[in-house]
Protein backbone atom coordinates (compact mmCIF):
# COMPACT_ATOMS: atom_id res chain seq x y z
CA UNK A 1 119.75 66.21 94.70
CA UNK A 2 118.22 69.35 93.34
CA UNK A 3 119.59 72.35 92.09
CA UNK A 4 118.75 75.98 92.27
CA UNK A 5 119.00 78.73 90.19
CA UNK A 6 117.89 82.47 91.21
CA UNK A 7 117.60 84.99 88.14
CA UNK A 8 116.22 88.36 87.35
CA UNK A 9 114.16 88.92 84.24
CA UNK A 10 112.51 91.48 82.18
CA UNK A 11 111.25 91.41 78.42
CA UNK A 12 109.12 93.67 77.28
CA UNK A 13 105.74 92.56 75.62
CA UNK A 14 107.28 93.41 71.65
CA UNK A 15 110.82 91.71 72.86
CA UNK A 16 108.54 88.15 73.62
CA UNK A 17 106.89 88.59 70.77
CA UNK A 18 109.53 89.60 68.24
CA UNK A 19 111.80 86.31 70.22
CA UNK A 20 108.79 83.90 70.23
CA UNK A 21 106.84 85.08 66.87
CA UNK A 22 109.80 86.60 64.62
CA UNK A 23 112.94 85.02 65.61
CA UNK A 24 111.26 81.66 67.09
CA UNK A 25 113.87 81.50 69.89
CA UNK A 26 113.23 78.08 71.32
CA UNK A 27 115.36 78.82 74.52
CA UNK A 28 116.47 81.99 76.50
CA UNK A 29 120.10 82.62 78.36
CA UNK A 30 119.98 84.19 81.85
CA UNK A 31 122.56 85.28 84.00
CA UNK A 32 121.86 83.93 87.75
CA UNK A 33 122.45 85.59 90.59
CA UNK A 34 125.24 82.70 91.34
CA UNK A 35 127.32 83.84 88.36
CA UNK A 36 126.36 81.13 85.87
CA UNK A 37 124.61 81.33 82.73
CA UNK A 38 121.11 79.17 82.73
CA UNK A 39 119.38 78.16 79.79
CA UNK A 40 115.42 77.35 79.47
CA UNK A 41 112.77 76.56 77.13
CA UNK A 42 110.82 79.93 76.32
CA UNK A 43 107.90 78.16 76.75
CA UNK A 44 108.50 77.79 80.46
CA UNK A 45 107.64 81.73 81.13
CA UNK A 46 104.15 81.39 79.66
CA UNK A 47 102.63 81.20 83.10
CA UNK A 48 104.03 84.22 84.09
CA UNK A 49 103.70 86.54 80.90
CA UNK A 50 101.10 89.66 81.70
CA UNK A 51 100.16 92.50 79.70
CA UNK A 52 103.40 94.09 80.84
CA UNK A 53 105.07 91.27 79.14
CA UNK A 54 107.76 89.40 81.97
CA UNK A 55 108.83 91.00 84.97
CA UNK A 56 110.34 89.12 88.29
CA UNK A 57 112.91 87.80 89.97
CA UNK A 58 112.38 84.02 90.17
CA UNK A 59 113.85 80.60 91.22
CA UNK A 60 114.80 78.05 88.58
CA UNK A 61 114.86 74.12 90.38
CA UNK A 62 116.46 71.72 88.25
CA UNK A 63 117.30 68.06 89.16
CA UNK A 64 120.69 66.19 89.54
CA UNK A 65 120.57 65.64 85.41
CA UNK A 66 119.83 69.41 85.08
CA UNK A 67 116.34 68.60 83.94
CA UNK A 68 113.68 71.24 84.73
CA UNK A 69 111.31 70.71 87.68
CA UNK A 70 109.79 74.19 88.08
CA UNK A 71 110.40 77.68 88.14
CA UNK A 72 108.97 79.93 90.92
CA UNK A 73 108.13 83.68 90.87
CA UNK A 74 109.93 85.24 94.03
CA UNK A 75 109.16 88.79 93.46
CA UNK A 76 107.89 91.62 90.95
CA UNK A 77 110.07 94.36 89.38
């Protein structure tokens, strides 16, 4: 049994690096769209970081341990 997790997000390109670089946040706290706060590695959102830093809404799929097992891009901002 999966679970699934639907989130907006936006950091700018100096707010990753000043989290990633300066503060060396491990993990991030989101809000999902279901009302419940979701934490995840940093690291996760590498695949989606542009020049324009992150921007999307995606889908976060955990399994029944709440282990990570991906996380989708649905849409841009």
């Amino acid at each position: 049994m999966t679970r699934q997790f639907t989130f907006a997000l936006v950091f700018s390109p100096s707010e990753l690096e000043r989290r990633y670089y300066k503060d060396r946040v491990d993990n991030i706290v989101v809000m999902s769209d279901q009302g419940l706060r979701v934490q995840l590695p940093l690291r996760r959102l590498g695949p989606f970081i542009t020049s324009l830093g992150v921007r999307g809404r995606f889908l976060l799929t955990l399994d029944q341990h709440n282990q990570f097992i991906s996380l989708q891009k649905t849409a841009e901002l």
